[in-house]
Protein backbone atom coordinates (compact mmCIF):
# COMPACT_ATOMS: atom_id res chain seq x y z
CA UNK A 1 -4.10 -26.40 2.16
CA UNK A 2 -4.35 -26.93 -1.49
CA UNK A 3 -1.03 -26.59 -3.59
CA UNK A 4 -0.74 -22.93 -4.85
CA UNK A 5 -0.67 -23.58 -8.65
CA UNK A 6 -4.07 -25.80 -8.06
CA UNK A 7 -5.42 -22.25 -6.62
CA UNK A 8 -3.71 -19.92 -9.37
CA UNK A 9 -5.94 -22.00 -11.33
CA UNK A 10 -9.21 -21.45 -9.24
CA UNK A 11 -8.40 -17.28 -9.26
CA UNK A 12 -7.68 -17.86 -12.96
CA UNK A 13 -11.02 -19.70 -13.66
CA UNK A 14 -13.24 -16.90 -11.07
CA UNK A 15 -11.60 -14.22 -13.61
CA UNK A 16 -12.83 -16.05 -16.04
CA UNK A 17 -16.35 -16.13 -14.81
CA UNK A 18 -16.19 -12.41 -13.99
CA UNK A 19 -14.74 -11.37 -17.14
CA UNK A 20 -18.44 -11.14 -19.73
CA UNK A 21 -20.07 -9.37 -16.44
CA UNK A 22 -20.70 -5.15 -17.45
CA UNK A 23 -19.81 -3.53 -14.36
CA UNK A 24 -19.30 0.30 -13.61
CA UNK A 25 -18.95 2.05 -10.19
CA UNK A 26 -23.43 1.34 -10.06
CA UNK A 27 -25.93 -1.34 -11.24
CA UNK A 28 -26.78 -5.25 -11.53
CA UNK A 29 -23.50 -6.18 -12.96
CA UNK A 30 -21.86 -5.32 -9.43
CA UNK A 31 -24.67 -7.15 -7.82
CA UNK A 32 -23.63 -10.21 -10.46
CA UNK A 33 -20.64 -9.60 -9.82
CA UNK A 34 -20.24 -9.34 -5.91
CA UNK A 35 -22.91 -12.63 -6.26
CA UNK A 36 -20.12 -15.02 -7.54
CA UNK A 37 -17.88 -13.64 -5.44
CA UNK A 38 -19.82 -14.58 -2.62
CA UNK A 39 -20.02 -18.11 -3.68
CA UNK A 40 -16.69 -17.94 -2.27
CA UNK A 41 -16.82 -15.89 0.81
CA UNK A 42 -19.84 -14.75 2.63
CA UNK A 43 -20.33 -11.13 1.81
CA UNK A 44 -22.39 -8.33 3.58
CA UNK A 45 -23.68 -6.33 0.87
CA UNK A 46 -24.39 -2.44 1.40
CA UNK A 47 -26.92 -0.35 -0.89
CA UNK A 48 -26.34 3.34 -0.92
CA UNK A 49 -28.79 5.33 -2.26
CA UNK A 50 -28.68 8.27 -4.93
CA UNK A 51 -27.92 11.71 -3.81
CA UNK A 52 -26.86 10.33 -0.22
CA UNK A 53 -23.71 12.63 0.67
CA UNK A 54 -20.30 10.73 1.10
CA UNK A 55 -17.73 13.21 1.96
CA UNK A 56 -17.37 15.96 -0.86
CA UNK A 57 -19.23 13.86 -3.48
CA UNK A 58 -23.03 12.08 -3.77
CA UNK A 59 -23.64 9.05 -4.97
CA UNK A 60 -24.68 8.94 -8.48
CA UNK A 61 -27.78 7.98 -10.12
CA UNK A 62 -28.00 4.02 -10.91
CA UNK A 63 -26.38 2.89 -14.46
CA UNK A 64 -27.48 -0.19 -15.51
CA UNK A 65 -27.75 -1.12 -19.89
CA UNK A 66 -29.30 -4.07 -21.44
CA UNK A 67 -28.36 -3.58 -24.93
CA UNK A 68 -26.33 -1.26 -27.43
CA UNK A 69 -25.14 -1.68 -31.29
CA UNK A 70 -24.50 0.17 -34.32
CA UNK A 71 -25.80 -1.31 -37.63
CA UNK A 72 -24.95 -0.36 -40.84
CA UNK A 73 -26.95 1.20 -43.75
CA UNK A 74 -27.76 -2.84 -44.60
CA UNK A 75 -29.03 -3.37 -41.20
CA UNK A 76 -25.87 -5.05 -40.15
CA UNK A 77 -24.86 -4.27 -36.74
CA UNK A 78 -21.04 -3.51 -37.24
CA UNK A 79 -21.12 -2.73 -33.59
CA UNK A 80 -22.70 -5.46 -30.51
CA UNK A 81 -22.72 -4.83 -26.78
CA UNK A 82 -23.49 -8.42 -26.78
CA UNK A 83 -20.05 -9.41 -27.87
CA UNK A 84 -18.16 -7.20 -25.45
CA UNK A 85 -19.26 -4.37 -22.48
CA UNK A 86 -15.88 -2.41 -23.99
CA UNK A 87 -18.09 -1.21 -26.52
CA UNK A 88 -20.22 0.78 -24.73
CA UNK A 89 -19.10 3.95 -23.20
CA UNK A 90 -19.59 3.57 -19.69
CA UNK A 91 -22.68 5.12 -18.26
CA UNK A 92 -23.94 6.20 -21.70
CA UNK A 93 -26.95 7.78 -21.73
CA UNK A 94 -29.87 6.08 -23.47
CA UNK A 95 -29.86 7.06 -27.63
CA UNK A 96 -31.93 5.90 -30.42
CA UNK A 97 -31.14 7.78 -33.61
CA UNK A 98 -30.25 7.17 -37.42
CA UNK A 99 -27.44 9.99 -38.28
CA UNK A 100 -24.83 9.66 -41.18
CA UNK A 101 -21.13 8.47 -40.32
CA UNK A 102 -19.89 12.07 -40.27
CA UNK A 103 -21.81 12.51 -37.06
CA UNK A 104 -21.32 9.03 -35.55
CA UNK A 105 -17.54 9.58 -35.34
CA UNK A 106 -17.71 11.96 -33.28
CA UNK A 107 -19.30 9.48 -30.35
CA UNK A 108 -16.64 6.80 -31.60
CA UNK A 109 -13.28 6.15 -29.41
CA UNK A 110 -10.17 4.23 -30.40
CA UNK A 111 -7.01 3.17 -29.97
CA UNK A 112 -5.04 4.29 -33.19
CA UNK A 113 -1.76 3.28 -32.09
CA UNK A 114 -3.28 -0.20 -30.92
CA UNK A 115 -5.98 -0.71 -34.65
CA UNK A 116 -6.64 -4.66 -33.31
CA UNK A 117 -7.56 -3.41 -29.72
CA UNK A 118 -11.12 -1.64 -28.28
CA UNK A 119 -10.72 1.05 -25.48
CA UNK A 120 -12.13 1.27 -22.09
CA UNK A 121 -13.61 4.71 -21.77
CA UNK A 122 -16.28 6.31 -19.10
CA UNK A 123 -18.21 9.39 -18.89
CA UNK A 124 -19.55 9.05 -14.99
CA UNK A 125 -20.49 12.37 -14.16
CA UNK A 126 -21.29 14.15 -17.81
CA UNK A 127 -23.96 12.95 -19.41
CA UNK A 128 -22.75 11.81 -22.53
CA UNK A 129 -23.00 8.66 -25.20
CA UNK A 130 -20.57 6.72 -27.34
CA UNK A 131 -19.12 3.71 -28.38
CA UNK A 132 -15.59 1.94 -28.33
CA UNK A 133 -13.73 0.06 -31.49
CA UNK A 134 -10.69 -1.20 -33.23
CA UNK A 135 -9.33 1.39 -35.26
CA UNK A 136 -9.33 -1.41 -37.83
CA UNK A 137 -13.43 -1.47 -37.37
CA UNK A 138 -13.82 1.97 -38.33
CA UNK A 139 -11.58 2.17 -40.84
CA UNK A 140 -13.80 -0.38 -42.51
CA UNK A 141 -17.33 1.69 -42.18
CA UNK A 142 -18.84 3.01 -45.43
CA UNK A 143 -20.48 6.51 -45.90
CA UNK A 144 -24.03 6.06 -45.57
CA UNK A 145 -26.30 6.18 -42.54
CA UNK A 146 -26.46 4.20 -39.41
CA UNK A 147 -28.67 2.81 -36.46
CA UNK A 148 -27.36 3.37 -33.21
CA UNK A 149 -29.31 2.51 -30.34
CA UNK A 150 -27.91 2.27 -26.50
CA UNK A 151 -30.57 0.72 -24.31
CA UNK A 152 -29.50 1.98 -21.03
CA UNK A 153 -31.08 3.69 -17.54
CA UNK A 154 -30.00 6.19 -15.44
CA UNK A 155 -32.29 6.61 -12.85
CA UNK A 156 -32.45 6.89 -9.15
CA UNK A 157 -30.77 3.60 -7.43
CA UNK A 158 -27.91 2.91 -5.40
CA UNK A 159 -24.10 2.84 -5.15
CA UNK A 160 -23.41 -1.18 -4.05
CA UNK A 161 -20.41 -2.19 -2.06
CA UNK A 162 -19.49 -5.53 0.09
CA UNK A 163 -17.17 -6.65 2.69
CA UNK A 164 -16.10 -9.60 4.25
CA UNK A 165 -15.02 -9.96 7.85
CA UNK A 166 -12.25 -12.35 9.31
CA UNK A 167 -12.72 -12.22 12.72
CA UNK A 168 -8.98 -12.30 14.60
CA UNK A 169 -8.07 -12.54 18.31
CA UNK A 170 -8.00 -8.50 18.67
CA UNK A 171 -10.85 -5.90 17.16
CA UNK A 172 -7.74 -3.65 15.79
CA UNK A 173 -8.24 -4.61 11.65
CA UNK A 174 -6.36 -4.73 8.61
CA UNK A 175 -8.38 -3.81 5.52
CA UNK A 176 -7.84 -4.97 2.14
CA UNK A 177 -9.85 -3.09 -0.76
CA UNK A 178 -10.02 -4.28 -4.71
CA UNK A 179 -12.28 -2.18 -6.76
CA UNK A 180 -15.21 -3.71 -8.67
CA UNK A 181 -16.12 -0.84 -11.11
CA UNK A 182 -14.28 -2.36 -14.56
CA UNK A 183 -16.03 -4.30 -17.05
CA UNK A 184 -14.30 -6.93 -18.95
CA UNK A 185 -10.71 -5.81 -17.88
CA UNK A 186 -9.33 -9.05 -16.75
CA UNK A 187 -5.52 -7.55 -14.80
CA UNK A 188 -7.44 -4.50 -14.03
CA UNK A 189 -8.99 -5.59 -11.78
CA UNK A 190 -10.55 -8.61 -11.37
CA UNK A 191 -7.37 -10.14 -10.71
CA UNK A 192 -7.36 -7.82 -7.42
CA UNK A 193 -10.83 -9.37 -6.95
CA UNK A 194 -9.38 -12.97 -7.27
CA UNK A 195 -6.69 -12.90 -5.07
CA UNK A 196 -8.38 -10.67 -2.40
CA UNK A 197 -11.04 -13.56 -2.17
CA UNK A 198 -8.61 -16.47 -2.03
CA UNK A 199 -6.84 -14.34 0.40
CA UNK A 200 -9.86 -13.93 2.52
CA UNK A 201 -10.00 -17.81 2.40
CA UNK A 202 -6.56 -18.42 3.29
CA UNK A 203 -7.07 -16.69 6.44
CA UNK A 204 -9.87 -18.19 7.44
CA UNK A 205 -7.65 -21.47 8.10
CA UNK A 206 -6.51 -19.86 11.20
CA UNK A 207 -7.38 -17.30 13.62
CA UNK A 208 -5.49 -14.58 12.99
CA UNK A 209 -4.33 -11.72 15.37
CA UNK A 210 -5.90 -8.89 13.61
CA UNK A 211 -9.35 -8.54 12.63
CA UNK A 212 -9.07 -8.80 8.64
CA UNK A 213 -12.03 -6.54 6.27
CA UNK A 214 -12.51 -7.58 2.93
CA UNK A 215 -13.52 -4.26 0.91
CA UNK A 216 -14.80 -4.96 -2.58
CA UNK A 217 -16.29 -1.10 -3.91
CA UNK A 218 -16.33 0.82 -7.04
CA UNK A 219 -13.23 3.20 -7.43
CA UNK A 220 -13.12 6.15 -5.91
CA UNK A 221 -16.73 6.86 -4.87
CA UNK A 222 -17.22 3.34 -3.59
CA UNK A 223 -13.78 3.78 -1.01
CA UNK A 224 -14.92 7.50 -0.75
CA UNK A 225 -18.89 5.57 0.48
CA UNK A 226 -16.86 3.26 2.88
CA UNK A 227 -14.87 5.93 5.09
CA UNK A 228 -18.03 8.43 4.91
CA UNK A 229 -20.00 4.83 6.35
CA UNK A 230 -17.12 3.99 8.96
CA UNK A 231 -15.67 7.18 9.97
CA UNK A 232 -16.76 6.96 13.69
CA UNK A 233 -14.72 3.57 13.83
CA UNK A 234 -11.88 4.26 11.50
CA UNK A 235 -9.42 4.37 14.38
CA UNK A 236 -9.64 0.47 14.18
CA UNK A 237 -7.64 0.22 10.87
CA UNK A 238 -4.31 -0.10 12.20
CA UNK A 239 -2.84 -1.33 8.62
CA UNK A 240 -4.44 -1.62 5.02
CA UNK A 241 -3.10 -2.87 1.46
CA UNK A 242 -4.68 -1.92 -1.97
CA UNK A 243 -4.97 -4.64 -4.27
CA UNK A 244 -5.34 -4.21 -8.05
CA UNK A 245 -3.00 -5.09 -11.33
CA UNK A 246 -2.12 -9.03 -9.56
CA UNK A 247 -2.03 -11.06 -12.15
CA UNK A 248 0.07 -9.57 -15.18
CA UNK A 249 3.71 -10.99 -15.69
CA UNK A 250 5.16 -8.42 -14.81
CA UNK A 251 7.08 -8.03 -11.54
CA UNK A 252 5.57 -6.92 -8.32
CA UNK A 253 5.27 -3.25 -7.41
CA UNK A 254 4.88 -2.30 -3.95
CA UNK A 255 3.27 1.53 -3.33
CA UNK A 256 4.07 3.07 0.22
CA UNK A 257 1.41 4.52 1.78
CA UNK A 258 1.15 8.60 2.04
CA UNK A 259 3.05 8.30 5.81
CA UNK A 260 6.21 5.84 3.75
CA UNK A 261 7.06 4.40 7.24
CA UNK A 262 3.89 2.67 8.33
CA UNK A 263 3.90 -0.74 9.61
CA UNK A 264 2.79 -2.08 6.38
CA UNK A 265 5.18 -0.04 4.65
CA UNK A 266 7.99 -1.62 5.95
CA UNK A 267 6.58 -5.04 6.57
CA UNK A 268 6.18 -5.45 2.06
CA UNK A 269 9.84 -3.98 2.29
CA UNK A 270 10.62 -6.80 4.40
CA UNK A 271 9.00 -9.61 2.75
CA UNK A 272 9.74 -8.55 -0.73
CA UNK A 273 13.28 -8.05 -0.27
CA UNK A 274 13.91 -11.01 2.09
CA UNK A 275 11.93 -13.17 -0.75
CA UNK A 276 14.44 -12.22 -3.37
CA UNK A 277 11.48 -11.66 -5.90
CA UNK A 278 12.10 -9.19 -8.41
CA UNK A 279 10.24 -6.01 -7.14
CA UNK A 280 9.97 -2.62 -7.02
CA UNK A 281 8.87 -0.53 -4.35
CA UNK A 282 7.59 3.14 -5.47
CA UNK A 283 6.85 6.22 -3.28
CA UNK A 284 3.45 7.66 -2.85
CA UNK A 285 1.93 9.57 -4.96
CA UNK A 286 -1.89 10.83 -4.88
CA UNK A 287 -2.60 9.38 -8.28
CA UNK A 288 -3.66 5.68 -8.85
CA UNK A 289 -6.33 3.49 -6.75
CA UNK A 290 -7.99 3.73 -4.26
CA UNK A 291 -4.69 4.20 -1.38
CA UNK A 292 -5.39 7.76 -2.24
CA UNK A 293 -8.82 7.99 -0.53
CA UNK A 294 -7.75 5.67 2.37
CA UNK A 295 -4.60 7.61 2.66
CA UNK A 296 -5.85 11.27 2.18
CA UNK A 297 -4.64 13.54 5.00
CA UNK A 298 -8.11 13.75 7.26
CA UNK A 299 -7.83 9.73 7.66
CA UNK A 300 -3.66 9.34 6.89
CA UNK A 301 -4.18 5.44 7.53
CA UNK A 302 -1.51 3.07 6.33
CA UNK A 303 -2.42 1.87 3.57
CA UNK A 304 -0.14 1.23 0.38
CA UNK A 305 -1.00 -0.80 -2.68
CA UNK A 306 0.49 -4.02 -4.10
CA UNK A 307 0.22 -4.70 -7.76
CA UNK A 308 2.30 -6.27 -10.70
CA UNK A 309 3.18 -4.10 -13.29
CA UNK A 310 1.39 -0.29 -12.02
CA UNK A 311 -1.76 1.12 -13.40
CA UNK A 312 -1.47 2.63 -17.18
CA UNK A 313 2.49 0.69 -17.27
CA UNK A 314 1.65 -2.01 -19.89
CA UNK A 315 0.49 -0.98 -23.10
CA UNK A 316 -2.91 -3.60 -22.62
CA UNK A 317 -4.14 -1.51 -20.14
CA UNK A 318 -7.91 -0.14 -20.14
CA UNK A 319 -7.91 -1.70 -23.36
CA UNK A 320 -9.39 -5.30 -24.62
CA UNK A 321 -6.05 -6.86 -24.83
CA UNK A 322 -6.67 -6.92 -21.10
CA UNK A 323 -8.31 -10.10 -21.12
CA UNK A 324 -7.90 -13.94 -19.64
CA UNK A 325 -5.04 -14.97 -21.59
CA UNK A 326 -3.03 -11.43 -20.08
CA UNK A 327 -3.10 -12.77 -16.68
CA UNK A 328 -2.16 -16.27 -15.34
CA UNK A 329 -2.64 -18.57 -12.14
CA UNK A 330 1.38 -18.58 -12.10
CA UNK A 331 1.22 -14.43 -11.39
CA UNK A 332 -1.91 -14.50 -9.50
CA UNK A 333 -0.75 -17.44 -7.28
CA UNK A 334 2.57 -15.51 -6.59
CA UNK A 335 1.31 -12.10 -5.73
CA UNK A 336 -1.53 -14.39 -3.01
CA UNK A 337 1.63 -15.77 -1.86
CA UNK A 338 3.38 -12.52 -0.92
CA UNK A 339 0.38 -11.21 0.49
CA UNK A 340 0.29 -14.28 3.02
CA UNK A 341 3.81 -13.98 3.52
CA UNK A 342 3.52 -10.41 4.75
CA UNK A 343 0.33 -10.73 6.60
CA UNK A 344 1.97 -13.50 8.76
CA UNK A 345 4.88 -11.13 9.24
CA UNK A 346 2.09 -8.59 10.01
CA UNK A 347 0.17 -10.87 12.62
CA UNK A 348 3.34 -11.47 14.75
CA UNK A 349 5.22 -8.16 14.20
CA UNK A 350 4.48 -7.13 17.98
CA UNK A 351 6.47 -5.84 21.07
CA UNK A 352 7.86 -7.62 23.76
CA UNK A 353 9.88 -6.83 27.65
CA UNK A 354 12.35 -8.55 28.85
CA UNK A 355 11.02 -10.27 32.55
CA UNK A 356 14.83 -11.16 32.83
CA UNK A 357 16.56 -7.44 32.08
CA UNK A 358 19.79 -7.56 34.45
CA UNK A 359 22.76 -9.64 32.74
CA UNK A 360 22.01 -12.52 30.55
CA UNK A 361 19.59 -15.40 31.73
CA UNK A 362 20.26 -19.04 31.94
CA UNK A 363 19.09 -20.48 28.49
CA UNK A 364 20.51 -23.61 29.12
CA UNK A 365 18.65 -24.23 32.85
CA UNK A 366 15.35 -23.38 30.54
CA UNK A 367 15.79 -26.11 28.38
CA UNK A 368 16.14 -23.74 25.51
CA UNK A 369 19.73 -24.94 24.32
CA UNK A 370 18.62 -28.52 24.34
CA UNK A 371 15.33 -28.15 22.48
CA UNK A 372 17.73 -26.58 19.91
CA UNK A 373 20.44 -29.72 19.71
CA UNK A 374 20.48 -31.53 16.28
CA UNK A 375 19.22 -28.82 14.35
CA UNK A 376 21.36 -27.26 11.50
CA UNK A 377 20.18 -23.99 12.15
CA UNK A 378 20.74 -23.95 16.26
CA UNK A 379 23.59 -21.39 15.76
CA UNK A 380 21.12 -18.59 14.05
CA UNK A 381 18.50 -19.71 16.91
CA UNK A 382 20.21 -19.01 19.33
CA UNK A 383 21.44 -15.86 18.24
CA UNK A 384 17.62 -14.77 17.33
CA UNK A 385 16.64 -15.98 21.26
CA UNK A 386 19.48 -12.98 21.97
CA UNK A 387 18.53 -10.58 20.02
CA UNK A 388 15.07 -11.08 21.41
CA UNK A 389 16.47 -10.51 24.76
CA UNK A 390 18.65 -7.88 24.06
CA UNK A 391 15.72 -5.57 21.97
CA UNK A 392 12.53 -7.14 23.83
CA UNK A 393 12.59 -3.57 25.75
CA UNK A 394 8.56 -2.12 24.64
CA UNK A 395 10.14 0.02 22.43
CA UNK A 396 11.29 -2.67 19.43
CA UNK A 397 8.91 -4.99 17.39
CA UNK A 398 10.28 -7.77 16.29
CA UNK A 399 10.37 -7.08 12.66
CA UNK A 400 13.02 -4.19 14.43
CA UNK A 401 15.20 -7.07 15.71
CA UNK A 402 14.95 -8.81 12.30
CA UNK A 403 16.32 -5.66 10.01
CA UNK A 404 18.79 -5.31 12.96
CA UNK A 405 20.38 -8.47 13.38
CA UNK A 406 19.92 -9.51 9.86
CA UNK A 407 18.40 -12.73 10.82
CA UNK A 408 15.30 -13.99 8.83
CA UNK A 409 11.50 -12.72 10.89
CA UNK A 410 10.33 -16.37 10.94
CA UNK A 411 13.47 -17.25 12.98
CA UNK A 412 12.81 -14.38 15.22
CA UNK A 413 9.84 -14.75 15.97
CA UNK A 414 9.80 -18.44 16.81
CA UNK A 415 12.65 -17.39 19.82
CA UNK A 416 10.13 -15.30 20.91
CA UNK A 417 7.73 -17.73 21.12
CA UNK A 418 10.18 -20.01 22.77
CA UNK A 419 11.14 -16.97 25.11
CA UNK A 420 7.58 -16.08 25.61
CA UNK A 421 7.01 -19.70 26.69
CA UNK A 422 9.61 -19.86 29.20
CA UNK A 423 8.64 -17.10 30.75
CA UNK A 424 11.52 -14.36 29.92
CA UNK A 425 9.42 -12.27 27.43
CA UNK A 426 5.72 -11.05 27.56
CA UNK A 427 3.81 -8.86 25.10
C-alpha cells in the first residue's frame, strides 16, 4: 500500500485536474469530469433523460456553455469564461446583447464583503442570465456600453450519474455518495470526489464484507435520480456516509444520520473519538448534502455525512478562494484515513453466540493463553477474549463489547477471531 502522504498527493493532483472542468448538476463537463475519474476506477455511467420523473421532481433540460464574456465599450472583455467557470451564472440562458452598465448590474453578483473573491451562484430551475466578479472588478467598470454574450444550450439531454461497485463477501452494501455538480470549487467538492475514489481503491485491496457503491451524482436531483432508479432494491443499503468538504484544514465534522443511532452513526463516534482527532460530531438536520435525500423519512437509511469544516462554515466557501491551494494532501489524506478506519470497524462490527455458554471455558486447553505469552498486551487480550465470551449472546456486536469494556475494537475483534477459530464463538 502506498504511504498516505504519497496518496494525499495523488487526491491533491486529481483536484487539480478537476478543478478548470465547468460542471453543473447536467452536461459534458460531468461527462469530463466522471471521465478522469474513471481513469481511476471503472465507472458505470447512467444517462437520464429530460422530463423523466424522479420522485417529486423531473430531470431538467441539458446545460452545457462553450463560451461567455463581457467586453467593454473598447472591445476589451473585462469579463472571460475562459479564465474561470465562476463567472458564469450557472445554467444561464443563452444572451447576446449590447446594453449600458446601468442595466448590466443588475445580471452582476458579488461578494462585497470578500472585493478580491468571485461568487458561485446558480439559477437551475428559473430561467435566468448573469455573471459573477470581484467587487474590485466592478468597481473598476466605466459608464458606457457593453458586449455581453453567454454562448450556452439548454435543450433536451440528460441528467448523468456514475457508480462504482466493490464487490464484498455479502450483497448487503454500504454506499458512499460525493456530488459532482460544482465547477471550479476545489473543498466543495471535488475533494469529496478525491477521497471517495482513493477510497474505492483502497478497498479494492481486499475483499471486504459488505458490498461497497461508489455514488458520484449532481446534488440533490442526481441522489433524488439514484433512489427513484434503485428503489425496488434499496433494502440492500444497510449503512451509507456522505462525503463532501474533505480536504479543508479544518477539523473533521461528523453528521448523524436522521435515525442518530444507526450503525454508522455510532461506528464514526467510535473511530473519531478512539482516534483522539479533533472532531466534532453534529446532529441531523435536513439542510446540507445530499444525507437529506438518502435519509428522508420514506427511505430513513443510515446515512450521515463526514466532512472537515461543514458546508457555508469557512468564509471561502462557494466562492473562488475555494481553490487548490485551500485544500491539501495532509487534510485529504487524513479524512481517507478515518474513512478506512471506520469502514474496517464497519466490516467486522457483527454478532456472535457463545457455543460454550455454561461457566467459563478452558482458554488455556485451547491454546489461547499460550498463543498470547510474550506479548505486552496479553493482559488486555485476554480480557477482550472475555468480554467476547461474556457478550457473544446474538444480541451484542462487537463494537457493543468495545464501548462496554473500554477496550480498543481492533483488540476485540481479533479475540473473536481467535474465539471464532477455536470453536467457542460463531456468527
Amino acid at each position: 500500500m502506498a504511504p498516505m502522504t504519497s496518496t494525499g498527493e495523488e487526491m491533491h493532483a486529481l483536484v487539480e485536474r478537476l478543478y478548470p472542468l465547468c460542471r453543473s448538476i447536467t452536461g459534458d463537463g460531468v461527462r469530463a469530469t466522471l471521465d478522469i475519474v474513471g481513469e481511476y476506477v471503472p465507472l458505470q455511467v447512467h444517462e437520464v433523460p429530460t422530463g423523466t420523473q424522479v420522485l417529486d421532481w423531473t430531470v431538467p433540460q441539458e446545460w452545457n456553455i462553450r463560451d461567455a464574456y463581457i467586453a467593454d465599450p473598447t472591445g476589451h472583455r473585462v469579463l472571460d469564461f475562459a479564465a474561470s467557470s465562476l463567472h458564469v451564472l450557472g445554467y444561464s440562458v443563452p444572451v447576446s446583447r449590447t446594453m449600458p452598465l446601468a442595466e448590466l448590474r443588475g445580471h452582476l453578483h458579488t461578494l462585497p464583503d470578500h472585493p478580491s473573491w468571485v461568487p458561485y451562484r446558480t439559477s437551475y430551475y428559473k430561467p435566468e442570465w448573469g455573471f459573477c466578479l470581484s467587487q474590485e472588478t466592478l468597481d473598476a467598470l466605466p459608464d458606457g456600453e457593453y458586449e455581453v454574450r453567454i454562448d450556452s444550450t439548454l435543450a433536451d439531454g440528460h441528467l448523468t450519474y456514475a457508480e462504482h461497485v466493490v464487490p464484498g463477501q455479502v450483497a448487503d452494501e454500504v454506499i458512499v455518495s460525493c456530488h459532482v455538480c460544482h465547477p471550479s470549487l476545489a473543498n466543495d467538492n471535488l475533494a469529496g470526489i478525491a477521497v471517495a475514489t482513493f477510497l474505492a481503491r483502497a478497498l479494492t485491496e481486499r475483499t471486504p464484507y459488505y458490498t461497497y457503491r461508489f455514488i458520484y451524482a449532481p446534488g440533490t436531483i442526481g441522489a433524488i435520480t439514484w433512489l427513484a432508479r434503485n428503489a425496488e432494491r434499496i433494502d440492500r443499503v444497510k449503512h451509507g456516509l456522505v462525503l463532501a468538504c474533505a480536504g479543508d484544514p479544518g477539523q473533521l465534522t461528523y453528521k448523524q444520520s436522521r435515525r442518530g443511532d444507526a450503525e454508522i452513526d455510532r461506528v464514526m463516534r467510535h473511530v473519531l473519538a478512539a482516534s483522539e482527532r479533533p472532531h466534532t460530531v453534529a446532529e441531523f438536520t435536513p439542510y446540507g448534502y445530499d444525507e437529506r435525500q438518502y435519509c428522508s423519512p420514506g427511505f430513513d437509511l443510515g446515512v450521515g455525512s463526514l466532512s472537515r469544516t461543514p458546508y457555508a462554515g469557512y468564509p471561502e466557501y462557494h466562492t473562488s478562494a475555494d481553490n487548490p491551494d485551500f485544500v491539501s494532501p495532509e487534510a485529504m489524506a487524513d479524512t481517507l484515513a478515518v474513512c478506512r478506519e471506520a469502514f474496517a470497524v464497519l466490516d467486522r462490527n457483527r454478532r456472535y453466540v457463545n457455543l460454550s455458554p455454561y461457566g467459563e471455558p478452558q482458554l488455556g486447553r485451547r491454546g489461547l493463553y499460550d498463543a498470547l505469552g510474550g506479548r505486552s498486551d496479553t493482559k488486555q487480550t485476554q480480557m477482550a477474549m472475555l468480554w467476547v465470551l461474556s457478550l457473544s449472546d446474538g444480541e451484542h456486536a462487537l463494537l457493543d463489547i468495545a464501548e462496554r469494556s473500554g477496550l480498543p475494537f481492533g483488540t476485540v475483534a481479533a479475540a473473536a477471531d481467535a474465539l471464532r477459530g477455536a470453536d467457542l464463538i460463531k456468527a
